[in-house]
C-alpha atoms as a PDB file:
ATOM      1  CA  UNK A   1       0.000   0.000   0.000  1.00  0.00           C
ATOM      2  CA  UNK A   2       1.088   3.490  -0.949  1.00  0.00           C
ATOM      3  CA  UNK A   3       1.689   6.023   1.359  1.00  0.00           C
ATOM      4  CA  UNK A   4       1.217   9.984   1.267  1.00  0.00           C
ATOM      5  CA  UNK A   5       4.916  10.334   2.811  1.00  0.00           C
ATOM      6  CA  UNK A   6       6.447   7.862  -0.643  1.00  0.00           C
ATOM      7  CA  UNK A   7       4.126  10.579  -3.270  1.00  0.00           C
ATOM      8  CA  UNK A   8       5.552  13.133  -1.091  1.00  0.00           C
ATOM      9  CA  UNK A   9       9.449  11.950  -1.626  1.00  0.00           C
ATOM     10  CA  UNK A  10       9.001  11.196  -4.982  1.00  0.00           C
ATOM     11  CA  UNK A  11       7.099  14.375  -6.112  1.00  0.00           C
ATOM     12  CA  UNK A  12       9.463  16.638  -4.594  1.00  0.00           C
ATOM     13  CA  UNK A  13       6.898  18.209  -1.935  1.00  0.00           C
ATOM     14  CA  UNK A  14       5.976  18.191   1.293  1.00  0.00           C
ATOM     15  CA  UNK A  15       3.988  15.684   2.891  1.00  0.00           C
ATOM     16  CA  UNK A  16       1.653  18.033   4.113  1.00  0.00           C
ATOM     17  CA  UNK A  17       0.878  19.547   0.588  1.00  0.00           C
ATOM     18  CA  UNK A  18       0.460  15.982  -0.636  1.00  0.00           C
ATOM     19  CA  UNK A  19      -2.136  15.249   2.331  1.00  0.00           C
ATOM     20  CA  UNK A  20      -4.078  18.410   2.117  1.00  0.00           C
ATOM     21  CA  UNK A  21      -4.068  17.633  -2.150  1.00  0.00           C
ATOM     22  CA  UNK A  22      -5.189  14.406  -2.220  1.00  0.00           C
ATOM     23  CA  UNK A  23      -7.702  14.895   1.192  1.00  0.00           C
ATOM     24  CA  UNK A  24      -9.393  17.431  -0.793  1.00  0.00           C
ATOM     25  CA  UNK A  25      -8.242  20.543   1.131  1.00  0.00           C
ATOM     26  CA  UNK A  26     -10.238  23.491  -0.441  1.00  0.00           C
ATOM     27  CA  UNK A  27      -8.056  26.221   1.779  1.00  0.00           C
ATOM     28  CA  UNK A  28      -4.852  24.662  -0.258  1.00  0.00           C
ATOM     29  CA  UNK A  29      -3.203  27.214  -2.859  1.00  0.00           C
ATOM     30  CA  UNK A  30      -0.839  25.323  -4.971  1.00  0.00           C
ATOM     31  CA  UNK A  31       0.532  25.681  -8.632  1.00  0.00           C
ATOM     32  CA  UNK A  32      -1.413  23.939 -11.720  1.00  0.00           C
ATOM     33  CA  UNK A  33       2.120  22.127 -12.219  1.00  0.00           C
ATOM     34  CA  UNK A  34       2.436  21.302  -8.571  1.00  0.00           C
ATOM     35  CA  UNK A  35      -1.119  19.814  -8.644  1.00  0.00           C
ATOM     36  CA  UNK A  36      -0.657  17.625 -12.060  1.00  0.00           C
ATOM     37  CA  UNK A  37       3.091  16.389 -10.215  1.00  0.00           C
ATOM     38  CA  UNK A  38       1.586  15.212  -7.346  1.00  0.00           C
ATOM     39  CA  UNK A  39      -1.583  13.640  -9.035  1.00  0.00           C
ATOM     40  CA  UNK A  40       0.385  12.145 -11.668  1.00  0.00           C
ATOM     41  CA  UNK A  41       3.099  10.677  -9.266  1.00  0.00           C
ATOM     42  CA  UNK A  42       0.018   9.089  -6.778  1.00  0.00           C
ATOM     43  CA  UNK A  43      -1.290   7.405  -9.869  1.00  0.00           C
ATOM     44  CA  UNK A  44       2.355   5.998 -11.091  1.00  0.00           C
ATOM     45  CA  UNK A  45       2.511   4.699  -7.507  1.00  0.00           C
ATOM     46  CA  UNK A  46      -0.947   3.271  -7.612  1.00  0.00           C
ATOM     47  CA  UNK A  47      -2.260   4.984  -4.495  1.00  0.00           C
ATOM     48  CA  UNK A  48      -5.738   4.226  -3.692  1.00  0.00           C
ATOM     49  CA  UNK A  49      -8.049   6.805  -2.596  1.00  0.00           C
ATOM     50  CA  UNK A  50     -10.793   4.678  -1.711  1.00  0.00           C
ATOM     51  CA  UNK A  51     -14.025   7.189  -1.124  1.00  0.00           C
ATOM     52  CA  UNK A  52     -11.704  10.279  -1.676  1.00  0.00           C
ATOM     53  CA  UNK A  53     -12.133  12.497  -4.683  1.00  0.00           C
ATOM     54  CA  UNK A  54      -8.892  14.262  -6.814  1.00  0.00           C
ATOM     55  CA  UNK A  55     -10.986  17.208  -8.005  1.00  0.00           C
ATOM     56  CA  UNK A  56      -8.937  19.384 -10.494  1.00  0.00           C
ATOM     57  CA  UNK A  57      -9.715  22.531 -11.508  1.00  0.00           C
ATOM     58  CA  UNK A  58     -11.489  22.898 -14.601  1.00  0.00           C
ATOM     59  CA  UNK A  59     -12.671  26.902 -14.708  1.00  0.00           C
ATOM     60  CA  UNK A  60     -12.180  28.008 -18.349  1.00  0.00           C
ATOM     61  CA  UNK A  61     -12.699  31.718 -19.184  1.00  0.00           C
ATOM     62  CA  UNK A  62     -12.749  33.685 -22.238  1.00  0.00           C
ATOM     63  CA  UNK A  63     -13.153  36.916 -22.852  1.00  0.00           C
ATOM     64  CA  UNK A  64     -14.116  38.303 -26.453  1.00  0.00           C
ATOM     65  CA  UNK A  65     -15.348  41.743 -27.270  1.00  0.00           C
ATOM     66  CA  UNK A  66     -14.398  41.303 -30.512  1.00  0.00           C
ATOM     67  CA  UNK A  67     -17.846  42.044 -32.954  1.00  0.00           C
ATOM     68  CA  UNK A  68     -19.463  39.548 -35.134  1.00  0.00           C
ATOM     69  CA  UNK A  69     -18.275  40.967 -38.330  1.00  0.00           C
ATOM     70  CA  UNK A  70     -14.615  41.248 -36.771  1.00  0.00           C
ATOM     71  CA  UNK A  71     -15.160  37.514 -35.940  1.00  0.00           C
ATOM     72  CA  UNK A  72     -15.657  36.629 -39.510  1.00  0.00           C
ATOM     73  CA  UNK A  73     -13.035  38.639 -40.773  1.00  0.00           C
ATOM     74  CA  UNK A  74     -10.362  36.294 -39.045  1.00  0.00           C
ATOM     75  CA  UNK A  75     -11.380  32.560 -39.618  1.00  0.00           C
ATOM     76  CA  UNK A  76      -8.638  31.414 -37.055  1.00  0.00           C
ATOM     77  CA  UNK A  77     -10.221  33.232 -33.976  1.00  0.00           C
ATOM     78  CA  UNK A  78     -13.854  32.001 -34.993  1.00  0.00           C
ATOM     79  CA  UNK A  79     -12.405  28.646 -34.982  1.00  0.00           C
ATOM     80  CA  UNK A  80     -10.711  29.097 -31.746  1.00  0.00           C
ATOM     81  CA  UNK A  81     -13.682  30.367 -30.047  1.00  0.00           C
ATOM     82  CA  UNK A  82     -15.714  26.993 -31.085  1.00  0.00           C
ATOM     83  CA  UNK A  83     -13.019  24.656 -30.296  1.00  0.00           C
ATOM     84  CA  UNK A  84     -12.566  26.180 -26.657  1.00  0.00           C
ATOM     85  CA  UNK A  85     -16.419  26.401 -25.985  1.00  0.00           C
ATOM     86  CA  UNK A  86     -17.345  22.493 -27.438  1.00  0.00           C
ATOM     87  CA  UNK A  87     -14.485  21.363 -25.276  1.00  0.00           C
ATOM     88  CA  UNK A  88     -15.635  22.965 -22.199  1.00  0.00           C
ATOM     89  CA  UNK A  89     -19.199  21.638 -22.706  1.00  0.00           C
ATOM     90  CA  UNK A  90     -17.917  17.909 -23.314  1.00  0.00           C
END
């Protein structure tokens, strides 16, 4: 069985961040990168969280104030703007 203390060693950070991560702790401030390290190192390890719940963020935001005919002037941006907002509804 894996413990929080062998993620922590192997990821590089402390055993409290990897506690309060993995527990769920909504008070914890940590780095995207730090997040994804110690997620992806509990998973290599094959630690179990049993009921517990790895909740990443997944807030998306984009602002536009570009017109409609300014939108169809550049194809690439229209595009974009599709892509980003079918990916956030899937």
């Amino acid at each position: 069985m894996v413990t929080m203390k062998e993620i922590a060693q192997k990821s590089g950070f402390s055993q409290a961040t990897v506690s309060r991560l993995l527990n769920g702790d909504p008070t914890l401030s940590v780095k995207e990168e730090t997040r994804r390290r110690i997620i992806e190192v509990s998973e290599q390890l094959g630690y179990a969280t049993g009921s517990r719940r790895i909740v990443l963020p997944r807030r998306v935001a984009v602002l536009d104030n570009a017109t409609r005919e300014e939108e169809l002037a550049d194809a690439y941006f229209d595009e974009l703007r599709s892509v980003l907002g079918d990916n956030a509804r899937a």
